[in-house]
N, C-alpha and C. Protein backbone atom coordinates (compact mmCIF):
# COMPACT_ATOMS: atom_id res chain seq x y z
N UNK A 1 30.51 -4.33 4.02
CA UNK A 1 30.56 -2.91 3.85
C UNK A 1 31.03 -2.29 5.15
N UNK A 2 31.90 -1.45 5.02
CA UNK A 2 32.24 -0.85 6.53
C UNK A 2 32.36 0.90 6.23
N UNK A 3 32.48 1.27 7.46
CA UNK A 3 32.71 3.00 7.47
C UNK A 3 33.90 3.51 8.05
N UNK A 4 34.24 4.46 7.97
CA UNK A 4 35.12 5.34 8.97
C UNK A 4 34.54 6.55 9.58
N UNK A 5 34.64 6.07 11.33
CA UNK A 5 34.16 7.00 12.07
C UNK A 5 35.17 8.24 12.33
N UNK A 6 34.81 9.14 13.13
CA UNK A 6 35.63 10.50 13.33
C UNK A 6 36.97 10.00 13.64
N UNK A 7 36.79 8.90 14.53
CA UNK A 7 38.73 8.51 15.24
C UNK A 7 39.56 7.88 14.18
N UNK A 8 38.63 7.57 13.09
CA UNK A 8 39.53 7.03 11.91
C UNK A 8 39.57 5.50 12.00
N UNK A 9 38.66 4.91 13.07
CA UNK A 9 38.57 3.16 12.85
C UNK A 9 37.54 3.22 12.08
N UNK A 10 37.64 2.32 11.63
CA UNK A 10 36.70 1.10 10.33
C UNK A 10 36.20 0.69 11.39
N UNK A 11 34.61 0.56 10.65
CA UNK A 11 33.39 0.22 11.53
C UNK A 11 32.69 -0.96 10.55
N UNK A 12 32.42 -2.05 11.05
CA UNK A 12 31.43 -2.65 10.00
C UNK A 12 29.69 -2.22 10.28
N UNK A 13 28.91 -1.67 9.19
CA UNK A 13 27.66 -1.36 8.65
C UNK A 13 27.34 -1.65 9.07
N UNK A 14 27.11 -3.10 9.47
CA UNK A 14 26.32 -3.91 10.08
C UNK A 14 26.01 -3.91 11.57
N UNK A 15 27.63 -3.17 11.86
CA UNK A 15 27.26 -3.25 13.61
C UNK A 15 26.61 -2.93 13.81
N UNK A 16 25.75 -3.18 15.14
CA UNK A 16 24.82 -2.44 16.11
C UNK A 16 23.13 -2.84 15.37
N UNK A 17 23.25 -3.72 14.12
CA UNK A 17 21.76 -3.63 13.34
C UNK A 17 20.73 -4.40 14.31
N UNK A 18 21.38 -5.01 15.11
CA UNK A 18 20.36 -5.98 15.95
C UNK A 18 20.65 -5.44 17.43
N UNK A 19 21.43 -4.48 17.89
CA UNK A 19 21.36 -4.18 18.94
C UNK A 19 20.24 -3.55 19.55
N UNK A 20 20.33 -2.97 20.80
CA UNK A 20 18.91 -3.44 21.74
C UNK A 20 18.30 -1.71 21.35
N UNK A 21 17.00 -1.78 21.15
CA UNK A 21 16.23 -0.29 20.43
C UNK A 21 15.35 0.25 21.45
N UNK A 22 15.09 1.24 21.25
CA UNK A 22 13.83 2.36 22.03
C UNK A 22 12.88 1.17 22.54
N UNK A 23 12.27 0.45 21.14
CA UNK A 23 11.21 -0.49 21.97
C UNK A 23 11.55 -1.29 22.84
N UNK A 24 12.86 -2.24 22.83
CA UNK A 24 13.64 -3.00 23.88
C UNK A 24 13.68 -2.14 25.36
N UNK A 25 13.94 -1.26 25.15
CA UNK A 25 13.68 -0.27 26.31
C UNK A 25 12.40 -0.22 26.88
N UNK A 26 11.17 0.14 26.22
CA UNK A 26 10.20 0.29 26.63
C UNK A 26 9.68 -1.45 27.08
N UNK A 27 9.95 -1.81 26.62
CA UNK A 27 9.45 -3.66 27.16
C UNK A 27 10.41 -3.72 28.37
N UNK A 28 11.76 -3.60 28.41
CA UNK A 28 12.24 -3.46 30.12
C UNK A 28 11.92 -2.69 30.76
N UNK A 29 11.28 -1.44 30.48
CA UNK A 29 10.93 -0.80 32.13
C UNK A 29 9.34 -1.10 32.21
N UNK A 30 8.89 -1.69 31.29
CA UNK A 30 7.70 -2.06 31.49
C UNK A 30 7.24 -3.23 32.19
N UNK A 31 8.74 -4.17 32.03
CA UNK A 31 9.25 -5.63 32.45
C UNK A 31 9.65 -5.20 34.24
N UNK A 32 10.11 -4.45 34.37
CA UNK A 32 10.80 -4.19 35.43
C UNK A 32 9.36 -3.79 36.68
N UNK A 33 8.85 -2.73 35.69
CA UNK A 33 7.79 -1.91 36.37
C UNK A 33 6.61 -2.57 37.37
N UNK A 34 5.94 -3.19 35.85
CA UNK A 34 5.34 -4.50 35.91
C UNK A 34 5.25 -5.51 35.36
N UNK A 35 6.12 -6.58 35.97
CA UNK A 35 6.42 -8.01 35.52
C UNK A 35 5.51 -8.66 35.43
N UNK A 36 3.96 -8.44 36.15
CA UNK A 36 2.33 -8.86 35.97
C UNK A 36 2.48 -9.00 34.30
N UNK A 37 2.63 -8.16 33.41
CA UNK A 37 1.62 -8.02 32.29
C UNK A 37 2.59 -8.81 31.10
N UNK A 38 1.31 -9.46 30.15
CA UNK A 38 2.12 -9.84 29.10
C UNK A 38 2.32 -8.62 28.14
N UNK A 39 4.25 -9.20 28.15
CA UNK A 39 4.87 -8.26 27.63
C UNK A 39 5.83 -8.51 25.87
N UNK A 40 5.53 -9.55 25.82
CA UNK A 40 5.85 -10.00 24.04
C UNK A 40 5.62 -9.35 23.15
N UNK A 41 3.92 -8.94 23.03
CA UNK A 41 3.70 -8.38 21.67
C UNK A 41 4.22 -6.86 21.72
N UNK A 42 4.71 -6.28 22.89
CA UNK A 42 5.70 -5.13 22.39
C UNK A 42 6.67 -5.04 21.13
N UNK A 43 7.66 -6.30 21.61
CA UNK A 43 8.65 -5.78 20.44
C UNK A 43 8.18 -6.42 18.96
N UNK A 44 6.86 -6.38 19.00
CA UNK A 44 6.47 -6.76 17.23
C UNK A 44 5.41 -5.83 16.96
N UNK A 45 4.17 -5.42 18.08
CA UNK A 45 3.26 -4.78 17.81
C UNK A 45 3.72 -3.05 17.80
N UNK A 46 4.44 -2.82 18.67
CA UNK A 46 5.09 -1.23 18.99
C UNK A 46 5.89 -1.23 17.48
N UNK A 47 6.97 -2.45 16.97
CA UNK A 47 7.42 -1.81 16.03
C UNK A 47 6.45 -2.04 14.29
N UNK A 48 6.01 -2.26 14.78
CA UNK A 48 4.95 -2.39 13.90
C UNK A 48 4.40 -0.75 13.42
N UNK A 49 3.80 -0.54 14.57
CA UNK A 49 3.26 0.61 14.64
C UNK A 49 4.28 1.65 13.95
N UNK A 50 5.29 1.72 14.36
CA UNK A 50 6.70 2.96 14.27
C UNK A 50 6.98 2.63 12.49
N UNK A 51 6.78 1.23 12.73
CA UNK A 51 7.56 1.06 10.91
C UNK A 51 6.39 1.56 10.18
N UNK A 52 4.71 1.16 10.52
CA UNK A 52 3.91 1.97 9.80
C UNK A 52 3.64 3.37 9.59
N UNK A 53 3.89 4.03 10.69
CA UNK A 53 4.25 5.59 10.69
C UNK A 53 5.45 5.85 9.77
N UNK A 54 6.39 5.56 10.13
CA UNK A 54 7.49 6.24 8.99
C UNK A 54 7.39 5.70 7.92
N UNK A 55 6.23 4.64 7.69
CA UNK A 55 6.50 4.51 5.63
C UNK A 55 5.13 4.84 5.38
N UNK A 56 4.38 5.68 6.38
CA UNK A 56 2.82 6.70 6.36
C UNK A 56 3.69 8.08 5.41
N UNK A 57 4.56 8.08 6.65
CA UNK A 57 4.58 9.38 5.90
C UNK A 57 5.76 9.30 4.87
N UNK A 58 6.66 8.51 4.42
CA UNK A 58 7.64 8.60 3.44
C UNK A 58 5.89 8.28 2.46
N UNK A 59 5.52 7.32 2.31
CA UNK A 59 4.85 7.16 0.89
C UNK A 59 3.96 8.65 0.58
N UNK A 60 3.86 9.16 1.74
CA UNK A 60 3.03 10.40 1.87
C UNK A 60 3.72 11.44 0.84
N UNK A 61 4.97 11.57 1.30
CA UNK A 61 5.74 12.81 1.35
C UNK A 61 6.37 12.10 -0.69
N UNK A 62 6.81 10.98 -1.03
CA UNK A 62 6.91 10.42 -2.55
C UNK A 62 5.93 10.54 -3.18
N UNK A 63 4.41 10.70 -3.19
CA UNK A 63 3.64 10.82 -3.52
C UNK A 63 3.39 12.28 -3.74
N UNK A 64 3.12 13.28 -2.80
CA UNK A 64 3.49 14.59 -3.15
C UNK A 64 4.93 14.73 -4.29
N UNK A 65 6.01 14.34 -4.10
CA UNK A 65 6.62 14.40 -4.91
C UNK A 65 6.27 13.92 -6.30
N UNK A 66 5.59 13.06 -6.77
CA UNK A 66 5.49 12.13 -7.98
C UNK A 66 3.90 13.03 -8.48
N UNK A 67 3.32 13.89 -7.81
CA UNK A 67 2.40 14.62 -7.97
C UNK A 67 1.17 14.09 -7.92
N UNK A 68 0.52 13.21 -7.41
CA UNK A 68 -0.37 11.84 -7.11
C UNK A 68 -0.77 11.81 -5.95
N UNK A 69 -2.21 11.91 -6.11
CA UNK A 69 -3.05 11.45 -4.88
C UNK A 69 -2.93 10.26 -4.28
N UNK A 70 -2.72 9.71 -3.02
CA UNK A 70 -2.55 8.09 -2.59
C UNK A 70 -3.78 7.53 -2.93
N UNK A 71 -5.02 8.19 -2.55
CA UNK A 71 -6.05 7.34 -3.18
C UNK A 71 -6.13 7.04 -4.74
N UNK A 72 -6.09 8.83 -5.55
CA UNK A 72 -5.96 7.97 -6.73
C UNK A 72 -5.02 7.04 -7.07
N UNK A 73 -3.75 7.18 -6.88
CA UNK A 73 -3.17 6.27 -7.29
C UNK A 73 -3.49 4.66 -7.05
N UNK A 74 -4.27 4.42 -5.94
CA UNK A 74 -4.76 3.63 -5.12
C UNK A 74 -5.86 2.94 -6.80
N UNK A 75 -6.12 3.74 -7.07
CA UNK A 75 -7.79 3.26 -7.80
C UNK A 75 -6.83 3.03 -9.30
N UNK A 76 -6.05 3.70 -9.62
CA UNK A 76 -5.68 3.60 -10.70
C UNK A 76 -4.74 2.33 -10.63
N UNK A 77 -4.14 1.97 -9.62
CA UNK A 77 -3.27 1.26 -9.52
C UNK A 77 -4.74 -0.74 -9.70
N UNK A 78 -4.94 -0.37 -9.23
CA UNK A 78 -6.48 -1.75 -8.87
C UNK A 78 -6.84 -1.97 -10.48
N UNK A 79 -6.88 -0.81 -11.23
CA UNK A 79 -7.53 -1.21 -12.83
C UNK A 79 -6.48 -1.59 -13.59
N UNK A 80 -5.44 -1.14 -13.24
CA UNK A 80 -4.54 -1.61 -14.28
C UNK A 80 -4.13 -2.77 -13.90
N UNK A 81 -3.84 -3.57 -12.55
CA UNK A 81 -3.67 -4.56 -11.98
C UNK A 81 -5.01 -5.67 -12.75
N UNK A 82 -5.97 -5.13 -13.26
CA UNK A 82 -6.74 -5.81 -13.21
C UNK A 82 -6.71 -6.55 -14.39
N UNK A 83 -5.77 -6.04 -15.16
CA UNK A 83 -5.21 -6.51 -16.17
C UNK A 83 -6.56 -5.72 -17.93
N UNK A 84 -5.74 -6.19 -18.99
CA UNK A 84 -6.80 -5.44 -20.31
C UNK A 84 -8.10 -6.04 -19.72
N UNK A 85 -9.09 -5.20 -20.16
CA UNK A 85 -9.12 -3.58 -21.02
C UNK A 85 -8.84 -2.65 -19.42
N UNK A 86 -8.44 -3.26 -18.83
CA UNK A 86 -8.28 -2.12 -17.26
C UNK A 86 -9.47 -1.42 -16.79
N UNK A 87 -10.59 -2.74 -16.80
CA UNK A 87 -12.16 -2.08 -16.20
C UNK A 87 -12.68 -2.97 -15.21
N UNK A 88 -13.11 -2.09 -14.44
CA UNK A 88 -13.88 -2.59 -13.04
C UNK A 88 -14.61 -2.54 -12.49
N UNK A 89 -16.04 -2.93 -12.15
CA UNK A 89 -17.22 -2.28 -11.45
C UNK A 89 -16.60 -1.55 -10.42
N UNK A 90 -17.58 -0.46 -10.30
CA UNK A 90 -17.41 0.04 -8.77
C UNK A 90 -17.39 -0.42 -7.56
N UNK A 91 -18.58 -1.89 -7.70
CA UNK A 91 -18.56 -2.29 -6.36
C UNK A 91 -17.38 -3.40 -6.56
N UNK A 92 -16.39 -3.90 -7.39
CA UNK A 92 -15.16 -4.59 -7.45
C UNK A 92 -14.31 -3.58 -7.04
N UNK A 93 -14.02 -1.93 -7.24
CA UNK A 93 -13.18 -1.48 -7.51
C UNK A 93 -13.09 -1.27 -5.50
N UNK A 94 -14.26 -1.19 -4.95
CA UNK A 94 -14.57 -0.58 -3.47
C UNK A 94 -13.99 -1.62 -2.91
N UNK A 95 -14.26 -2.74 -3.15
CA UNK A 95 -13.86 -4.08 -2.42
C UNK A 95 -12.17 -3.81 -2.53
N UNK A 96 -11.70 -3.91 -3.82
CA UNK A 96 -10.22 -3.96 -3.86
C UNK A 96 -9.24 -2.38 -3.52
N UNK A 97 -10.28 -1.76 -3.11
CA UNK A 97 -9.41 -0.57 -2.40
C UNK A 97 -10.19 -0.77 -1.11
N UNK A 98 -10.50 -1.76 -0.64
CA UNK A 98 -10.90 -1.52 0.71
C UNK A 98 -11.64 -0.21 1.31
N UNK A 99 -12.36 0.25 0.33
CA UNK A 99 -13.40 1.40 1.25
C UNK A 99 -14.99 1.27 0.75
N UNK A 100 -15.33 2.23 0.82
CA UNK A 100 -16.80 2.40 0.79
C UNK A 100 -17.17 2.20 -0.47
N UNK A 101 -18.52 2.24 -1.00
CA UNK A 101 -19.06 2.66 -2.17
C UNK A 101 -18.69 3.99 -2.41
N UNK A 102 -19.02 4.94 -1.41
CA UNK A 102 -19.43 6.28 -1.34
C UNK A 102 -18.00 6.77 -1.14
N UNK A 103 -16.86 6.36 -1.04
CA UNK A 103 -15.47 6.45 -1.14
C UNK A 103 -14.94 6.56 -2.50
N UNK A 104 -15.54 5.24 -3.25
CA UNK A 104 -14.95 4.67 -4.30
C UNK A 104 -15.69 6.02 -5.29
N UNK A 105 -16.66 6.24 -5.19
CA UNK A 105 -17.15 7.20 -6.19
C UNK A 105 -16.72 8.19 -6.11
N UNK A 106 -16.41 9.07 -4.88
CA UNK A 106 -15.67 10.17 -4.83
C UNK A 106 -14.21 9.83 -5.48
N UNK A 107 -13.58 9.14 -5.20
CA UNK A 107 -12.31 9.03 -6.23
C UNK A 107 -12.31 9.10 -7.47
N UNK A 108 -13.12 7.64 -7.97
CA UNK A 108 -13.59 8.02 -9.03
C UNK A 108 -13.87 9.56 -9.85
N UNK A 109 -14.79 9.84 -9.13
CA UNK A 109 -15.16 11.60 -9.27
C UNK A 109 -13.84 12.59 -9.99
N UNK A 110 -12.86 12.40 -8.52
CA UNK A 110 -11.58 12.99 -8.95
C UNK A 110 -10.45 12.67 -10.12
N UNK A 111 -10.63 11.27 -10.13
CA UNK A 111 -9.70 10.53 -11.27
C UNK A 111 -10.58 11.10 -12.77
N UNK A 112 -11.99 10.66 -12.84
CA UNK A 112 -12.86 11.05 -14.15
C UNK A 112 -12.21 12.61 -14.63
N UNK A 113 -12.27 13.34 -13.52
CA UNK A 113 -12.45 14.65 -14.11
C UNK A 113 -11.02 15.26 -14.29
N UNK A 114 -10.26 14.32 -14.04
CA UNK A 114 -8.73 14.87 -14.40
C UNK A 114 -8.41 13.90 -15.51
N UNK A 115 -9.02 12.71 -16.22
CA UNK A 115 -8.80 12.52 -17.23
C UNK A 115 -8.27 11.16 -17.24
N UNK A 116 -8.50 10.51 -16.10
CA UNK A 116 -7.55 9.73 -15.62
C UNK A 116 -8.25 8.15 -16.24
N UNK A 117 -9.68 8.25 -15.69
CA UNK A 117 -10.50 7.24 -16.27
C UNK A 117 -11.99 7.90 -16.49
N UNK A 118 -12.62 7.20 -17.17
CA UNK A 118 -13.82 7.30 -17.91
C UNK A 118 -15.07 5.98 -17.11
N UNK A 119 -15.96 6.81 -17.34
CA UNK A 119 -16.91 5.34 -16.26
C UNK A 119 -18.24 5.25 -17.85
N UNK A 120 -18.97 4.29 -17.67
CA UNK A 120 -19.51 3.81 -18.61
C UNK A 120 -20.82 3.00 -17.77
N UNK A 121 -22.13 2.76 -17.98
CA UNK A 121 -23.11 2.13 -17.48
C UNK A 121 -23.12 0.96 -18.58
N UNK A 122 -23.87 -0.37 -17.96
CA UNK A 122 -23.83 -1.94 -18.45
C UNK A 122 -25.23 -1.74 -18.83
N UNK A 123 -25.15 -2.88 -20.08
CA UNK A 123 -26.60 -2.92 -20.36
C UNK A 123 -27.27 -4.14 -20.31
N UNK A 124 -28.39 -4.38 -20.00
CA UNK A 124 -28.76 -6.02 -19.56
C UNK A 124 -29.51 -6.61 -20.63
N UNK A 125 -29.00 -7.17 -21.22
CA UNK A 125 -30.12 -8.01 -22.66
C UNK A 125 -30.36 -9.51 -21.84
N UNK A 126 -32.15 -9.36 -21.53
CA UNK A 126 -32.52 -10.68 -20.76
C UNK A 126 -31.87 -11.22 -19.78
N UNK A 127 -31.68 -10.43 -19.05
CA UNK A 127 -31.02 -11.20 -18.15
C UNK A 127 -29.30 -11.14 -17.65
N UNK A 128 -28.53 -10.87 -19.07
CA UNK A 128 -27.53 -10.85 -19.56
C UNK A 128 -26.35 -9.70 -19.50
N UNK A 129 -25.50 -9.80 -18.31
CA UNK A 129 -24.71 -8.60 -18.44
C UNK A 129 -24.15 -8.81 -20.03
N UNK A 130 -24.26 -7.18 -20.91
CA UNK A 130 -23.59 -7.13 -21.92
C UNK A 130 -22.36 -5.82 -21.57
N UNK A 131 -21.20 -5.72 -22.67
CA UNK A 131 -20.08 -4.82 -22.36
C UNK A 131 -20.52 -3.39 -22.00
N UNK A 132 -20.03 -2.67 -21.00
CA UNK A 132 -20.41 -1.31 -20.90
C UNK A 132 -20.83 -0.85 -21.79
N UNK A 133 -22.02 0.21 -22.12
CA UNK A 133 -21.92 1.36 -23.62
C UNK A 133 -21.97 2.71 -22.52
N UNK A 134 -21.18 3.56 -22.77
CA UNK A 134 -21.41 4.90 -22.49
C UNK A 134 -22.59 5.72 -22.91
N UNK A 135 -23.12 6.46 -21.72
CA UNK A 135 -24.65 6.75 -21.54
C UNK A 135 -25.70 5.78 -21.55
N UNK A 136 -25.25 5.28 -21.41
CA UNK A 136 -26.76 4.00 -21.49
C UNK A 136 -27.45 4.02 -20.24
N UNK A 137 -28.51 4.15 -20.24
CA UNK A 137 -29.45 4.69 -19.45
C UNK A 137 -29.81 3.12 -18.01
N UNK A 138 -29.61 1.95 -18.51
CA UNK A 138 -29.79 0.73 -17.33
C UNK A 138 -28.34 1.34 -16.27
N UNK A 139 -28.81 1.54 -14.80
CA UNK A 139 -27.56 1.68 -14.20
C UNK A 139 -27.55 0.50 -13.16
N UNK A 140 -27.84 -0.16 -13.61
CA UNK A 140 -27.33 -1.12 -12.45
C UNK A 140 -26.01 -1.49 -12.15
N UNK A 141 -25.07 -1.25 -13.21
CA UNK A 141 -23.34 -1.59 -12.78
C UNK A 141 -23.00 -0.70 -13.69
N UNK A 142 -21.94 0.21 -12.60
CA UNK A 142 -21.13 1.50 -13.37
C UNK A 142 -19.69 0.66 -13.98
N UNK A 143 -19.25 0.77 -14.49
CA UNK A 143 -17.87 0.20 -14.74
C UNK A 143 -16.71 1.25 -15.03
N UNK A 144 -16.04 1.13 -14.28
CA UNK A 144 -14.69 2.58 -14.20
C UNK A 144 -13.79 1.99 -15.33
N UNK A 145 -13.17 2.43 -16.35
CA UNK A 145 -11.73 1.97 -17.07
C UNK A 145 -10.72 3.17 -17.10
N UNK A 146 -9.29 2.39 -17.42
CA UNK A 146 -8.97 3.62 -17.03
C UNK A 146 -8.55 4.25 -18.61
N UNK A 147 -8.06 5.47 -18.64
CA UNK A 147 -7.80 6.16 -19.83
C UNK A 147 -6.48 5.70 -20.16
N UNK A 148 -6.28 6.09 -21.32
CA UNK A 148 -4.54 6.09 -21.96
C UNK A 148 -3.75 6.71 -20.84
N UNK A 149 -4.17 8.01 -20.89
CA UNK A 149 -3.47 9.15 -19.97
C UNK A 149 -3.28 8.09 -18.06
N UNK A 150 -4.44 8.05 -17.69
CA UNK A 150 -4.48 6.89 -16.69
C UNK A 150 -3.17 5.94 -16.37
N UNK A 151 -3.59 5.29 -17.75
CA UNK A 151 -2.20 3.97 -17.68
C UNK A 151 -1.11 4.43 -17.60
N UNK A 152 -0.57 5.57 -18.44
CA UNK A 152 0.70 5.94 -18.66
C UNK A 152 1.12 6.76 -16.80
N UNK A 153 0.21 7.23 -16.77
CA UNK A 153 0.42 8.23 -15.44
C UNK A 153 0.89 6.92 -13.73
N UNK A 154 -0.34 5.91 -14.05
CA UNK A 154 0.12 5.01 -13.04
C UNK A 154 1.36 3.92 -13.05
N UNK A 155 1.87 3.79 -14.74
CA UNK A 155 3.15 2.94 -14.67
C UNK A 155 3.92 3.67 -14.20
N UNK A 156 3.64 4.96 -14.54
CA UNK A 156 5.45 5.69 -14.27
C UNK A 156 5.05 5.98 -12.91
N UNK A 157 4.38 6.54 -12.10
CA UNK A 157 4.22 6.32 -10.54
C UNK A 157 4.56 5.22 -10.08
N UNK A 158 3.95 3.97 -10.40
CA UNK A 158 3.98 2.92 -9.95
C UNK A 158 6.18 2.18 -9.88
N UNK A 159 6.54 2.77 -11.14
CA UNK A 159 6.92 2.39 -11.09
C UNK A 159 8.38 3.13 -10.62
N UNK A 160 8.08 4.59 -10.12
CA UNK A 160 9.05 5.50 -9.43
C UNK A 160 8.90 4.80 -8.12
N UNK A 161 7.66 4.68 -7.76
CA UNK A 161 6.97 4.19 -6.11
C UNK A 161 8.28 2.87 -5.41
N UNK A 162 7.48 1.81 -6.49
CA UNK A 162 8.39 0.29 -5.80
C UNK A 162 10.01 0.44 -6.02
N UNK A 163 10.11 1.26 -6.89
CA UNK A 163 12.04 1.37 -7.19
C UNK A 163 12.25 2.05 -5.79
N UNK A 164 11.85 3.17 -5.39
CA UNK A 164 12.03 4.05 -4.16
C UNK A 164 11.54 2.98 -2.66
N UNK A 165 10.59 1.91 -2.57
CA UNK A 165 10.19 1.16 -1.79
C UNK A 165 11.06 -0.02 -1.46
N UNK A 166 11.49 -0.22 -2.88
CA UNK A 166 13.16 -1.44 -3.09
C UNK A 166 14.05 -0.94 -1.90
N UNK A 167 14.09 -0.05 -2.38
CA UNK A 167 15.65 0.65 -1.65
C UNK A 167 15.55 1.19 -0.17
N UNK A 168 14.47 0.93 -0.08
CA UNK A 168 14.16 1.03 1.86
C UNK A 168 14.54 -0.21 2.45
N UNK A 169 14.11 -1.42 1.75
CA UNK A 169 14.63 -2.60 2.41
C UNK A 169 15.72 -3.37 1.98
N UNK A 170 16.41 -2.61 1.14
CA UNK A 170 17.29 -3.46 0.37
C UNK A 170 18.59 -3.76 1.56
N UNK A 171 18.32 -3.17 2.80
CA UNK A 171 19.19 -3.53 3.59
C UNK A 171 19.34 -4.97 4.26
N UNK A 172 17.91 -5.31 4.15
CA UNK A 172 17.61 -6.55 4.26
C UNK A 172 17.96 -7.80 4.13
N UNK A 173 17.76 -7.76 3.01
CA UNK A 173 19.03 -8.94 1.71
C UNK A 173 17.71 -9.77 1.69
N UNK A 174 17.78 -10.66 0.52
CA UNK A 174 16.81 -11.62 0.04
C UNK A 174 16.29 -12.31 0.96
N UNK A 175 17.17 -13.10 1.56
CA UNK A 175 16.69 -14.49 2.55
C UNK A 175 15.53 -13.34 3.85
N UNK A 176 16.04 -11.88 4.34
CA UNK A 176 15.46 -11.37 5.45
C UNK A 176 14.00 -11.39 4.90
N UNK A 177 13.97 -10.34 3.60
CA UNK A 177 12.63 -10.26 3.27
C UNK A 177 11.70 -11.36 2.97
N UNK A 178 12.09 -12.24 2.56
CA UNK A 178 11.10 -13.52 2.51
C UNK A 178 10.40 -13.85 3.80
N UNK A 179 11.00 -14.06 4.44
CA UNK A 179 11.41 -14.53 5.93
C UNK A 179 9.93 -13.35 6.74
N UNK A 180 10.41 -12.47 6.40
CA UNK A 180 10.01 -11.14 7.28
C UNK A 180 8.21 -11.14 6.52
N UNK A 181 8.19 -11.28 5.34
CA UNK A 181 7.10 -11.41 4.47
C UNK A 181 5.73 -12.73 4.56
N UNK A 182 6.54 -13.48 5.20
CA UNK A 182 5.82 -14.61 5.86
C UNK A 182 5.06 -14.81 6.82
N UNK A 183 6.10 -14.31 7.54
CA UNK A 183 6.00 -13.75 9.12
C UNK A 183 4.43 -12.77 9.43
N UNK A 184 5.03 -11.69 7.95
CA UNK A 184 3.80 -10.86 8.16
C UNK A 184 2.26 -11.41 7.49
N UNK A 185 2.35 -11.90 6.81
CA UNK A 185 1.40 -12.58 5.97
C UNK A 185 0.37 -13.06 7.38
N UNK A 186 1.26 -14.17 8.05
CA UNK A 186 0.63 -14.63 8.82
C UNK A 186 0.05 -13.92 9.85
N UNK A 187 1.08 -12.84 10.57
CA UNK A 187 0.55 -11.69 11.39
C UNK A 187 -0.69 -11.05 10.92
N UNK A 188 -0.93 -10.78 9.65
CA UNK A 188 -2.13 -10.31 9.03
C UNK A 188 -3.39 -11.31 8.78
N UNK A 189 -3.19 -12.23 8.25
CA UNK A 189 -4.59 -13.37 8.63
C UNK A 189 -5.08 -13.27 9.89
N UNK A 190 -4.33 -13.72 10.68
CA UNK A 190 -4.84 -13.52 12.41
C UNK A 190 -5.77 -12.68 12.61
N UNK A 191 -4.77 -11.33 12.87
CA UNK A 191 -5.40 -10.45 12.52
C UNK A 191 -7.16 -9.81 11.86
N UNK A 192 -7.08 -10.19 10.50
CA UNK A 192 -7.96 -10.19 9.90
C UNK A 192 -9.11 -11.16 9.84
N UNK A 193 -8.97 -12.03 10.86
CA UNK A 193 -9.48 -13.50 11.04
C UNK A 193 -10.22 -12.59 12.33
N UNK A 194 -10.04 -11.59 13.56
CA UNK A 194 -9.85 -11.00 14.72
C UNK A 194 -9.66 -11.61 15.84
């Protein structure tokens, strides 16, 4: 793929994609400044940071567009993932959105009352988790499902979201993203290992 700049030469796209960036900069005068300090995890942790900010706020700013809360979509997205009938305890649903109890219910809260999902209490025969019944007075496990309205609302988000998420990296090409996806995988165990 190539361009034409103002002087009228053909440019190939590609130029300059690996040339030296803001963070390369900041690791040489930091290199220069002080050559004491380890200076590696700059150009992965700094761009780390920058690539998470600008797809903070693009998913931010698509989301306002698509008319969707990130959390709800967050909760709605976990039940339907979760495959039929698209139901989940609360304390499954907290775990797989990574927050609180007291998180997960406030969403909940907001999703219930816009129609999004319906919650239901379990009933225990001996011992025996049996299927949610609505109102049932044992609360020991709430179970969130989501509604018709729910499902339909999170495919078509979901699926405006990753088409619009495609096309951020599609500059990439197959072999990068694998590659890059690995990379991070592992960056994230570590990580999460601390």
């Amino acid at each position: 793929m190539s361009s034409t700049d103002r002087s009228g030469e053909t440019q190939d796209a590609t130029a300059g994609r690996d040339a030296p960036d803001a963070i390369d900069q900041i690791q040489n005068e930091w290199a220069r400044i002080r050559p004491d300090l380890p200076l590696r995890s700059i150009g992965v942790i700094t761009r780390i940071w920058r690539i998470a900010k600008l797809l903070s706020d693009d998913r931010r700013q698509t989301m306002n567009e698509l008319g969707v809360e990130p959390a709800v979509r967050d909760l709605l997205a976990n039940l339907r993932r979760s495959g039929e009938p698209y139901r989940l305890r609360v304390s499954e649903l907290a775990v797989r959105c990574r927050v609180s109890n007291s998180a997960i219910t406030q969403r909940v809260a907001r999703a219930e009352a816009a129609g999004l999902v319906r919650s239901s209490r379990s009933v225990s025969v001996d011992g025996a988790r049996s299927m949610p019944v609505a109102g049932a007075k044992d609360q020991r496990a709430v179970w969130i499902e989501l509604t018709p309205q729910g499902k339909d609302l999170v495919d078509s988000t979901v699926e405006k979201l990753l088409t619009h998420e495609d096309n951020l990296v599609e500059g990439l090409g197959e072999e990068d993203i694998a590659t890059l996806s690995t990379i991070l995988r592992r960056l994230l165990r570590l990580l999460e290992q601390g």
